[in-house]
N, C-alpha and C. Protein backbone atom coordinates (compact mmCIF):
# COMPACT_ATOMS: atom_id res chain seq x y z
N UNK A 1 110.90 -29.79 117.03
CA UNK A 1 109.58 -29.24 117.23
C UNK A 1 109.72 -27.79 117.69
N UNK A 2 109.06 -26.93 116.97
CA UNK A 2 108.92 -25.80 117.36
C UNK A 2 107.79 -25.08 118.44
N UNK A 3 107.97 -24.52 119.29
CA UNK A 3 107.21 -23.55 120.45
C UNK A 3 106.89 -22.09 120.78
N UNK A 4 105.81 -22.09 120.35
CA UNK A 4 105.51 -20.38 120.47
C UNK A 4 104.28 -20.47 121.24
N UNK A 5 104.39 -19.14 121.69
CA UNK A 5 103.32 -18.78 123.25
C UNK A 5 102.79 -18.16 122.48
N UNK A 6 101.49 -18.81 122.61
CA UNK A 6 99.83 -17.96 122.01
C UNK A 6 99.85 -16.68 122.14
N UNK A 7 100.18 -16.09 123.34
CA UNK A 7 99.85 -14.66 123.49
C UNK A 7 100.59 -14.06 122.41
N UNK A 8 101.68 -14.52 121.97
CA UNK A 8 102.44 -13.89 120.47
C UNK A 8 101.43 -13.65 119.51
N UNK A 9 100.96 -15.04 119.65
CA UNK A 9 100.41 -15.29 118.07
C UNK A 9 99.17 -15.04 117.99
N UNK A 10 97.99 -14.80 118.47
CA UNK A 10 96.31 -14.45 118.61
C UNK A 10 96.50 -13.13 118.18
N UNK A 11 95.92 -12.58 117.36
CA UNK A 11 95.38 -11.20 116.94
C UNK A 11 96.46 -10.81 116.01
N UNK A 12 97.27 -11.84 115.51
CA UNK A 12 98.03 -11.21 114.37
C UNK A 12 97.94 -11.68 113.37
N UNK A 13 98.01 -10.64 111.87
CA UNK A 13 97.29 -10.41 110.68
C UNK A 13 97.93 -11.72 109.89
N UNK A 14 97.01 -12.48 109.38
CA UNK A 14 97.77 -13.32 108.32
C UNK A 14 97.39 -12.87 107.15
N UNK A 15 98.86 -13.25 105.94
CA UNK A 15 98.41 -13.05 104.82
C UNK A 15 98.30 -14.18 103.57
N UNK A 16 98.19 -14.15 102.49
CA UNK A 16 98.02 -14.49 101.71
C UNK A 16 99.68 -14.98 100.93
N UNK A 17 99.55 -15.78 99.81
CA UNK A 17 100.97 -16.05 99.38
C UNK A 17 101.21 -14.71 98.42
N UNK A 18 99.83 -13.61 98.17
CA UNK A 18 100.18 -12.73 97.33
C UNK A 18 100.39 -11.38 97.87
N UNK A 19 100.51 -11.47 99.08
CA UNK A 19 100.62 -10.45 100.49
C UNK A 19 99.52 -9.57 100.95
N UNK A 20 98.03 -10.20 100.14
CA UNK A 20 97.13 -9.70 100.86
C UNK A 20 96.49 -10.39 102.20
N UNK A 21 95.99 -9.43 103.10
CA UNK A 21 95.31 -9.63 104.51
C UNK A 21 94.16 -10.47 104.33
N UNK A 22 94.45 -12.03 105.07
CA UNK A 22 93.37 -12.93 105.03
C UNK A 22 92.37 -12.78 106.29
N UNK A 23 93.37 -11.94 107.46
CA UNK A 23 92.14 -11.92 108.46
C UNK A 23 93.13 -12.04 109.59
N UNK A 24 92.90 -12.36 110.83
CA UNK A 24 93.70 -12.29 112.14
C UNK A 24 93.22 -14.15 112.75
N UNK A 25 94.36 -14.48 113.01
CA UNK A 25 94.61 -15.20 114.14
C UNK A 25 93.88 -15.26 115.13
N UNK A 26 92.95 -16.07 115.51
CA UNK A 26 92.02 -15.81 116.55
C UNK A 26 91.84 -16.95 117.40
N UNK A 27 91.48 -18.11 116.74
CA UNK A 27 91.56 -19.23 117.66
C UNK A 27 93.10 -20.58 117.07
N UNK A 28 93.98 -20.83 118.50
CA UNK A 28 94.20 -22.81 117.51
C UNK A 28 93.84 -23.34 118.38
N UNK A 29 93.38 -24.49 117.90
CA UNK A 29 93.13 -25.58 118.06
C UNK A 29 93.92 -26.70 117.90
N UNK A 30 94.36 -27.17 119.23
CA UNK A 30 95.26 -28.48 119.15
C UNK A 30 94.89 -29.71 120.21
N UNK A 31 95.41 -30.57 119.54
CA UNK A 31 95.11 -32.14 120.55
C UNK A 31 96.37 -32.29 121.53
N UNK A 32 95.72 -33.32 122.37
CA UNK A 32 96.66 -33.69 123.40
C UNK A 32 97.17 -34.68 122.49
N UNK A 33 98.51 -35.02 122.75
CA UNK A 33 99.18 -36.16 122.67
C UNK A 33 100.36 -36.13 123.59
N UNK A 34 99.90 -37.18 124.54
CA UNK A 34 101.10 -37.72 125.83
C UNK A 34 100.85 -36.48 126.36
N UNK A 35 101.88 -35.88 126.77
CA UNK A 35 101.69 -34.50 127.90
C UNK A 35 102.03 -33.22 126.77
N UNK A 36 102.15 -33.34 125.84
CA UNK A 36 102.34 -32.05 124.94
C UNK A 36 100.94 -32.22 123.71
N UNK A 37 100.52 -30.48 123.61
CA UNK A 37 99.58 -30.48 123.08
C UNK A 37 99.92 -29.97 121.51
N UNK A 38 99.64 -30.38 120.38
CA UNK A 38 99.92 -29.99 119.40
C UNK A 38 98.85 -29.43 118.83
N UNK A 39 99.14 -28.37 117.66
CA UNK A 39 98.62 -27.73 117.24
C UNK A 39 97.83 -28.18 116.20
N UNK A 40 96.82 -28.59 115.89
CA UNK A 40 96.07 -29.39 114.77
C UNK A 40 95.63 -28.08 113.13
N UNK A 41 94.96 -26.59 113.69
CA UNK A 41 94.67 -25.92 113.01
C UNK A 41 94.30 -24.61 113.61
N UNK A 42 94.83 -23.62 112.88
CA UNK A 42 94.47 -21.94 113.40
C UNK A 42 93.40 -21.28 112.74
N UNK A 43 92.46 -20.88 113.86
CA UNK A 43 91.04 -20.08 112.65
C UNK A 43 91.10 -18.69 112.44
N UNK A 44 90.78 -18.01 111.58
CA UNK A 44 91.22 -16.99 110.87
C UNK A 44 90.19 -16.08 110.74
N UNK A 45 89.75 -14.86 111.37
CA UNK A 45 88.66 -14.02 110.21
C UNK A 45 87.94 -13.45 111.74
N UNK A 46 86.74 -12.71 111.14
CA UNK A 46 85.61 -11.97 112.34
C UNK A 46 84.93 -13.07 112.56
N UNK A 47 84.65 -14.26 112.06
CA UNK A 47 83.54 -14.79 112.62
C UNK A 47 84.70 -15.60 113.69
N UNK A 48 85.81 -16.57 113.63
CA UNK A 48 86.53 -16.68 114.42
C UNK A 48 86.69 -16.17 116.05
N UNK A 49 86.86 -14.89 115.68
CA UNK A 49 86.80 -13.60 116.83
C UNK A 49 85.73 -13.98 117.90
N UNK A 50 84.69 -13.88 117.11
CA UNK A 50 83.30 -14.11 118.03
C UNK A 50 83.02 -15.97 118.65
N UNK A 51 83.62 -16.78 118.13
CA UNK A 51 84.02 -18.38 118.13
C UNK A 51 84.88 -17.58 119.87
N UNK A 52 85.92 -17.19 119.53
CA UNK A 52 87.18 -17.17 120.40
C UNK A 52 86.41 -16.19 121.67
N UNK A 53 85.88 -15.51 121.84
CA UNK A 53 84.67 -15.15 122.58
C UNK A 53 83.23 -15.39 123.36
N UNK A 54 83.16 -16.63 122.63
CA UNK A 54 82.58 -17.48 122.93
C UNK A 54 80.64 -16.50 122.67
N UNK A 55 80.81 -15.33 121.93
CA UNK A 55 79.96 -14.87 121.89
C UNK A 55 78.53 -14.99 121.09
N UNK A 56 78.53 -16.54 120.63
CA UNK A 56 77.43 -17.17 119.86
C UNK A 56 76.90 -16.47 118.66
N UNK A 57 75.50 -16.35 118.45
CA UNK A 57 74.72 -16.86 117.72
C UNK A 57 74.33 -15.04 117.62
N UNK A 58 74.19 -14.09 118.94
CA UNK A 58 74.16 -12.88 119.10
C UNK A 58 75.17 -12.20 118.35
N UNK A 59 76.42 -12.75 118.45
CA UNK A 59 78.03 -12.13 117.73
C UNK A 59 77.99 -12.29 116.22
N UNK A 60 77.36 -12.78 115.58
CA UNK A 60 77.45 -13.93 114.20
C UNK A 60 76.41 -13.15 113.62
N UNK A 61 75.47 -12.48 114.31
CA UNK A 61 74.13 -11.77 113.52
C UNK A 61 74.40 -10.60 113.55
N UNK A 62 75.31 -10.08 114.98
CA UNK A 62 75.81 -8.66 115.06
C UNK A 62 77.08 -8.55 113.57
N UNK A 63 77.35 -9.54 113.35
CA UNK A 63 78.63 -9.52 112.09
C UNK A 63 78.16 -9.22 111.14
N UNK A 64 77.16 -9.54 110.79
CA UNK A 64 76.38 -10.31 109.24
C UNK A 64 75.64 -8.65 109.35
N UNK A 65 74.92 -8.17 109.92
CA UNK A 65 74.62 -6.72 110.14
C UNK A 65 75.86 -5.72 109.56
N UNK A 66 76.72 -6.24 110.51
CA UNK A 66 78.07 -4.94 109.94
C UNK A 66 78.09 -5.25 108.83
N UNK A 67 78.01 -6.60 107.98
CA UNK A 67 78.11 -6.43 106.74
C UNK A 67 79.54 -7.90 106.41
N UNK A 68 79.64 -8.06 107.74
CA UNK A 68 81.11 -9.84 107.70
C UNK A 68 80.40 -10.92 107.03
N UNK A 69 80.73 -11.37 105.94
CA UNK A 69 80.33 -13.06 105.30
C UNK A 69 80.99 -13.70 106.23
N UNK A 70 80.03 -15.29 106.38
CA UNK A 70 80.17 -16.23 107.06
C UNK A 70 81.61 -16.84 106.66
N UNK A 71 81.72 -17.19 105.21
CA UNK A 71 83.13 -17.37 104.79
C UNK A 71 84.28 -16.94 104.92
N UNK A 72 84.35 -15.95 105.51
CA UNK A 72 85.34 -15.02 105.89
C UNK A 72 86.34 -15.59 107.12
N UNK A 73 85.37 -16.66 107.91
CA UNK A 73 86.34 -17.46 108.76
C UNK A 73 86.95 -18.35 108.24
N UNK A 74 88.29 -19.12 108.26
CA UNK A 74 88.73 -20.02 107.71
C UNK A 74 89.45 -20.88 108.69
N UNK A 75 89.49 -21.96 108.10
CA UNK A 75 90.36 -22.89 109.12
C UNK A 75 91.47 -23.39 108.34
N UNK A 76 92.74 -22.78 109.20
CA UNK A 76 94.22 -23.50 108.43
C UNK A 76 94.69 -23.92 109.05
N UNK A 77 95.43 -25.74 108.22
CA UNK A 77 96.07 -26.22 108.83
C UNK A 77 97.18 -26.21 109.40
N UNK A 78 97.67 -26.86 110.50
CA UNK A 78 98.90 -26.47 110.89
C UNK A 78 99.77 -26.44 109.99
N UNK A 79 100.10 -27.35 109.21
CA UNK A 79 101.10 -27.18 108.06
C UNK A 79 101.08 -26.39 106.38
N UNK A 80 99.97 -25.48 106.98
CA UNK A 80 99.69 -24.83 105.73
C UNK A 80 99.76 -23.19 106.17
N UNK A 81 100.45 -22.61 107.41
CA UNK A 81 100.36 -21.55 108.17
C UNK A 81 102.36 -21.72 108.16
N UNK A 82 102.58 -21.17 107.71
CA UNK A 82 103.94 -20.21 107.63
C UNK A 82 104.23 -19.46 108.84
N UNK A 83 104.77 -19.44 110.36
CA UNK A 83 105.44 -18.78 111.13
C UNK A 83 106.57 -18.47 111.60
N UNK A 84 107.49 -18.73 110.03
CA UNK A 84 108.71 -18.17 109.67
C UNK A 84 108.86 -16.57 110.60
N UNK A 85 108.38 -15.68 110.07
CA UNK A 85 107.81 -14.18 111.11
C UNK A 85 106.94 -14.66 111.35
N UNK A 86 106.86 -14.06 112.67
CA UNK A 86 105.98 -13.94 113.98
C UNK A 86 105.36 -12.57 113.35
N UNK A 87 105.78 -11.57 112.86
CA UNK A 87 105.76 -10.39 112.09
C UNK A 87 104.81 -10.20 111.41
N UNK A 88 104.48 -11.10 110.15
CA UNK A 88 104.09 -11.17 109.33
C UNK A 88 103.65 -12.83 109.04
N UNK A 89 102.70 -13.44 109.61
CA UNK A 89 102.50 -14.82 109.45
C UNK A 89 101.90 -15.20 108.00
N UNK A 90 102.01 -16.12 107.03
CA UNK A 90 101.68 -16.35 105.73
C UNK A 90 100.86 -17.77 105.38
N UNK A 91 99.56 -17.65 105.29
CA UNK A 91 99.38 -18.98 104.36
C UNK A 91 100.43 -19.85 103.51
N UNK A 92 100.96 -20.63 103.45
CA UNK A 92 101.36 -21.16 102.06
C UNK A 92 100.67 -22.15 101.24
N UNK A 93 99.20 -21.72 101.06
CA UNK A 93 98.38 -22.27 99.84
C UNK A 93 97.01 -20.90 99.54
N UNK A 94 96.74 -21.48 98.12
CA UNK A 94 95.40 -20.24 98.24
C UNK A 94 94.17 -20.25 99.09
N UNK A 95 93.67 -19.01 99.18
CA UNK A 95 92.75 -19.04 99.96
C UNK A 95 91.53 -20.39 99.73
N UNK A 96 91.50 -20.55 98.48
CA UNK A 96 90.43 -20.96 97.71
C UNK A 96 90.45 -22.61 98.67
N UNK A 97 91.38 -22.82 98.52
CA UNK A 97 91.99 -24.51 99.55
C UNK A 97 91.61 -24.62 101.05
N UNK A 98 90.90 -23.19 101.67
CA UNK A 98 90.92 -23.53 102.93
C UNK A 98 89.72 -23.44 102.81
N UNK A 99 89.08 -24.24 104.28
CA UNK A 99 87.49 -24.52 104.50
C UNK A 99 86.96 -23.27 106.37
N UNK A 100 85.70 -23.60 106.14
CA UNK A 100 85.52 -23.07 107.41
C UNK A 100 85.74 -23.86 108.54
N UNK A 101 86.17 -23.45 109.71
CA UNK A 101 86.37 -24.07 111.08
C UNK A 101 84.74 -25.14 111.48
N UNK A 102 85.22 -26.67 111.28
CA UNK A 102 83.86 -27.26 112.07
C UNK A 102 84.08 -27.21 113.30
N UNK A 103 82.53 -27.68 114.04
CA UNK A 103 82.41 -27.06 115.44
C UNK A 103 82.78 -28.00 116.50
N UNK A 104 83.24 -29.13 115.67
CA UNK A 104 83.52 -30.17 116.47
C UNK A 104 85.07 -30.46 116.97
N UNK A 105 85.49 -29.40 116.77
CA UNK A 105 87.03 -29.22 117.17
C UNK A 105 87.27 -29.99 118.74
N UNK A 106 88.80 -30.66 119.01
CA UNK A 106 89.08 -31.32 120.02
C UNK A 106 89.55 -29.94 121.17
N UNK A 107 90.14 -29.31 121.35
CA UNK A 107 90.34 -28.26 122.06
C UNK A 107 90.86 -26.78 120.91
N UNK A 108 90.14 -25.61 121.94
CA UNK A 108 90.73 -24.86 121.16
C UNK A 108 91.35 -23.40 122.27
N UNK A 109 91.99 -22.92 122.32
CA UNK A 109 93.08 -22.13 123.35
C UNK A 109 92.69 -20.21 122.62
C-alpha cells in the first residue's frame, strides 16, 4: 500500500492520457476502514475548488459568471488516477469515462 500526504497532492495539475490539463486536484475523498483511511476518489476542476472551500451555492454562480461549466468538475477513481509523479499526476482513462463528484461522499480531506 502506498502513502502520500495530501499537502503534496491538493492543487496539483492533472492530466489527460494525451498530456492535456484536466484541472487540479482539489478534494479526496476516502473511507475509514479499521484505523486506516483509504482513498475511494479525487475531484478535479473549479467547481471542486469551491466544494473544497466549502464555498456553496455563492462560489458555483460566482464560476458560471467567470464563464466555468458545471462539468468541468470530475470525479476520479482511485484506480483510475496515475501517481507514478507526484510531478505530473495522469488520468489513465478518457475524460469522457469520468462522472461528476456526488454529494453524498463518505469523507472528504
Amino acid at each position: 500500500m502506498t502513502e502520500i500526504m495530501l499537502q503534496h497532492l491538493i492543487g496539483k495539475r492533472v492530466f489527460d492520457l494525451d498530456g492535456k490539463p484536466v484541472g487540479r486536484i482539489e478534494e479526496v475523498v476516502a473511507e475509514a476502514s479499521g484505523t486506516e483511511l483509504l482513498v475511494k476518489e479525487y475531484h478535479v476542476g473549479a467547481f471542486a475548488l469551491i466544494e473544497r472551500l466549502s464555498a456553496g451555492e455563492i462560489g458555483r454562480t460566482l464560476l458560471r459568471l467567470l464563464g466555468a461549466v458545471r462539468g468541468q468538475e470530475l470525479a476520479v477513481p482511485w484506480d483510475r488516477m496515475d501517481l507514478s509523479s507526484m510531478k505530473r499526476p495522469q488520468i489513465t482513462c478518457r475524460i469522457e469515462e469520468l462522472r461528476p463528484p456526488r454529494s453524498e461522499v463518505p469523507h472528504q480531506f
